[in-house]
Protein backbone atom coordinates (compact mmCIF):
# COMPACT_ATOMS: atom_id res chain seq x y z
CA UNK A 1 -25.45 16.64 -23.23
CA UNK A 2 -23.73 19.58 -21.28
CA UNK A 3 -24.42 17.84 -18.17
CA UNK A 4 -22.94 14.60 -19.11
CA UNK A 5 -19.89 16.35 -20.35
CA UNK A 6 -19.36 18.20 -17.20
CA UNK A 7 -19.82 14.22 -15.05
CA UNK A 8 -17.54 13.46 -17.50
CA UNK A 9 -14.99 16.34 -16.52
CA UNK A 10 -15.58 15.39 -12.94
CA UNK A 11 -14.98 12.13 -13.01
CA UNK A 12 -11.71 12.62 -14.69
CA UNK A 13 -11.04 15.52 -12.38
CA UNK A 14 -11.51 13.15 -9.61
CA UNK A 15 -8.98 10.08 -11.05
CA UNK A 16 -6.23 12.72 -11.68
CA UNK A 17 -6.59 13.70 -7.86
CA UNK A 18 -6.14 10.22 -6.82
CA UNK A 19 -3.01 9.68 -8.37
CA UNK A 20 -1.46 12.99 -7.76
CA UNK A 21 -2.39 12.09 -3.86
CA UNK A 22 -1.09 8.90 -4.57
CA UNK A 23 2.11 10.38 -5.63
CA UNK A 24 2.78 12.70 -3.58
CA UNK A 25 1.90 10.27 -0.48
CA UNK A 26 5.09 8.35 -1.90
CA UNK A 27 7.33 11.07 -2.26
CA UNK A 28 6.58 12.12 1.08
CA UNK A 29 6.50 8.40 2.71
CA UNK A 30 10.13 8.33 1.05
CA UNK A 31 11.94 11.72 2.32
CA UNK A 32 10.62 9.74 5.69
CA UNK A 33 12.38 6.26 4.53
CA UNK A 34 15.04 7.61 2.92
CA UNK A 35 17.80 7.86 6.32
CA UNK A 36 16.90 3.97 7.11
CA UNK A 37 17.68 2.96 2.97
CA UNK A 38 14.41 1.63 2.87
CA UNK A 39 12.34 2.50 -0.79
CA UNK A 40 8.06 3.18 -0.37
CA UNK A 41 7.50 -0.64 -1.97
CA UNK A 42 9.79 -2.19 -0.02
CA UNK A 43 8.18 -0.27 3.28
CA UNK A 44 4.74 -1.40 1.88
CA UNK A 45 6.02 -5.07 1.52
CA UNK A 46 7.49 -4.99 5.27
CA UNK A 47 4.31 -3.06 6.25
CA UNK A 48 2.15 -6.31 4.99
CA UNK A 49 4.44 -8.95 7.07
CA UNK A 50 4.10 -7.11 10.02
CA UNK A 51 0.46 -7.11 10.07
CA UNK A 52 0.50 -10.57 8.74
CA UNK A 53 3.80 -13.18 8.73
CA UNK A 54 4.12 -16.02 6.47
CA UNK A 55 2.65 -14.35 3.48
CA UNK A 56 3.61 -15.85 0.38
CA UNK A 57 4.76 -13.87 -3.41
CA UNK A 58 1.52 -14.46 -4.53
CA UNK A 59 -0.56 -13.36 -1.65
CA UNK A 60 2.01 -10.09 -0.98
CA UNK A 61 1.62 -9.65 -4.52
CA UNK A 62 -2.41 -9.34 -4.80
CA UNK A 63 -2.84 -7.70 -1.56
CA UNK A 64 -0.21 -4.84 -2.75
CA UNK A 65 -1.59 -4.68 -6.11
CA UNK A 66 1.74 -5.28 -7.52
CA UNK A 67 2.86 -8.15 -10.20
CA UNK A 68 5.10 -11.24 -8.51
CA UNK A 69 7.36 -10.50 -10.39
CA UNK A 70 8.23 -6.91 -9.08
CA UNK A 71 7.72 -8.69 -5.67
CA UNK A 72 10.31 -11.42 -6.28
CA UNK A 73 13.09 -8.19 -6.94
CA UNK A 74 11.60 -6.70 -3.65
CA UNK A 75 11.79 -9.92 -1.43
CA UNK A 76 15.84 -10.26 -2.84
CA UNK A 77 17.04 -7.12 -1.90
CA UNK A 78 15.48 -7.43 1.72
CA UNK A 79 16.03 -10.62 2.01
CA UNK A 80 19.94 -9.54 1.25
CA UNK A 81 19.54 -7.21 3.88
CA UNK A 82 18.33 -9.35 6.44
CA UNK A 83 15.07 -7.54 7.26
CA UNK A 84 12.93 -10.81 5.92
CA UNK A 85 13.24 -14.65 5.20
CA UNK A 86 12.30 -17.09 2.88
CA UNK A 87 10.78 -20.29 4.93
CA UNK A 88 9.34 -23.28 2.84
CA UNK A 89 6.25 -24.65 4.36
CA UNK A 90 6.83 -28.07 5.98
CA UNK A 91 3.41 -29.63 4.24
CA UNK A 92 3.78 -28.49 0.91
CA UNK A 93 7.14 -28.00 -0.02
CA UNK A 94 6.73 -25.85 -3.00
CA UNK A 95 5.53 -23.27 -1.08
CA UNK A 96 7.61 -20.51 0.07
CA UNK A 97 6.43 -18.10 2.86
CA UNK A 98 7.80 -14.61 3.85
CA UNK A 99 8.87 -14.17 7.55
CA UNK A 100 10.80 -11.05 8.81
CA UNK A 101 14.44 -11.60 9.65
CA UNK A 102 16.49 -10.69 12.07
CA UNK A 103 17.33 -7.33 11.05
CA UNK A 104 13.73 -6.36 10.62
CA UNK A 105 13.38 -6.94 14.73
CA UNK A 106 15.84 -3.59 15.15
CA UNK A 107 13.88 -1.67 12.14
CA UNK A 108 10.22 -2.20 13.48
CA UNK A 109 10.53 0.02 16.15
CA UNK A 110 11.51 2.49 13.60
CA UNK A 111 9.62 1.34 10.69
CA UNK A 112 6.08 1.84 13.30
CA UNK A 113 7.40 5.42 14.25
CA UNK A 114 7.91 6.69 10.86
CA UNK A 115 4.58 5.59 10.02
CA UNK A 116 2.85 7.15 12.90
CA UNK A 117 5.12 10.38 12.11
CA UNK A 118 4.07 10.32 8.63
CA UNK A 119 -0.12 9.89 9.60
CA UNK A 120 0.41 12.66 12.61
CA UNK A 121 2.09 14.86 9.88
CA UNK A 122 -0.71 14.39 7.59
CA UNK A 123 -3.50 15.00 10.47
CA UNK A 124 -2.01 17.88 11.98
CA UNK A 125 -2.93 19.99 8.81
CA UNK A 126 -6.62 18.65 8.82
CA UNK A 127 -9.15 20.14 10.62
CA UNK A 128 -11.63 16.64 12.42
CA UNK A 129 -14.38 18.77 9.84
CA UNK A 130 -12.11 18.11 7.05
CA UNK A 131 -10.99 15.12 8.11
CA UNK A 132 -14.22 13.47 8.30
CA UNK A 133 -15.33 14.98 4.94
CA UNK A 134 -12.71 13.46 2.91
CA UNK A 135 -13.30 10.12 4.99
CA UNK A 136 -16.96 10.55 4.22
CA UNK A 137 -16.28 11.33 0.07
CA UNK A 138 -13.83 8.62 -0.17
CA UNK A 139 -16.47 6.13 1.06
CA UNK A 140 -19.00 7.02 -1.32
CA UNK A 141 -16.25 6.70 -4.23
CA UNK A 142 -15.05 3.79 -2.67
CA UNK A 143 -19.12 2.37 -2.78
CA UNK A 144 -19.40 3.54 -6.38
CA UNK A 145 -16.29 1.82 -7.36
CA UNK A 146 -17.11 -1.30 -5.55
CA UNK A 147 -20.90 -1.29 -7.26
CA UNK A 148 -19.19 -0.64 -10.44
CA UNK A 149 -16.77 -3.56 -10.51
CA UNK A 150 -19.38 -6.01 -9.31
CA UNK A 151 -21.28 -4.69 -12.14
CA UNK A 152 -19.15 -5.11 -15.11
CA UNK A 153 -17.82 -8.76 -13.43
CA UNK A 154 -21.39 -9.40 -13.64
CA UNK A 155 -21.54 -8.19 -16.93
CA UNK A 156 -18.38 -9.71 -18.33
């Protein structure tokens, strides 16, 4: 029982890291945003449609993790600022896909190098030992998670 109670501890030792390095990731990523007025989720959403244009709500939604709604608000205010578009696609008109704007071409630039300041920042306070031990445990929790949710779908 003592064991199991301690795997118990663990575990929930281990989910209260994640989101306090998930948290303070955004707190950092903003100080970093802040001077261009960007927020972390709209960076995130900007961050999706430069690695892949056309997205739609739904598909930004379930690849951020985020509900459509919440999107929708996102997709206004930068689409107010000009750093994306709305385009309707020409074969199904009911369909509305996400295309950076015109303002977003003089923010990439910037948008790339804040990123790459942010990972360098991050890096430069790693050891490659530690580095590659965290890469290593997150793996195995990622495995274990994975393993898990196949499980209970299977279960379900």
């Amino acid at each position: 029982m003592h064991n199991q109670d301690e795997r118990l501890r663990q575990a929930v030792r281990i989910r209260e890291l994640l989101q306090r390095i998930r948290q303070l990731s955004r707190d950092i990523l903003a100080v970093y945003l802040d001077p261009y007025g960007l927020t972390v989720p709209q960076f995130m959403v900007l961050g999706e449609l430069v690695q892949d244009p056309g997205l739609t709500l739904s598909q930004l939604a379930s690849r951020l993790g985020m509900a459509r709604s919440t999107i929708s608000g996102i997709v206004d205010r930068l689409e107010a600022q000009g750093l994306l578009t709305r385009e309707r696609d020409s074969q199904d008109r009911r369909t509305i896909h996400l295309e950076l704007g015109k303002g977003m071409k003089d923010l990439s630039s910037k948008v790339l190098a804040i990123h790459k300041q942010y990972m360098h920042d991050l890096a430069s306070r790693l050891s490659a030992e530690e580095i590659e031990s965290i890469i290593t445990a997150l793996e195995i929790l990622k495995e274990v998670l994975t393993s898990n949710l196949a499980q209970i779908k299977r279960e379900s």
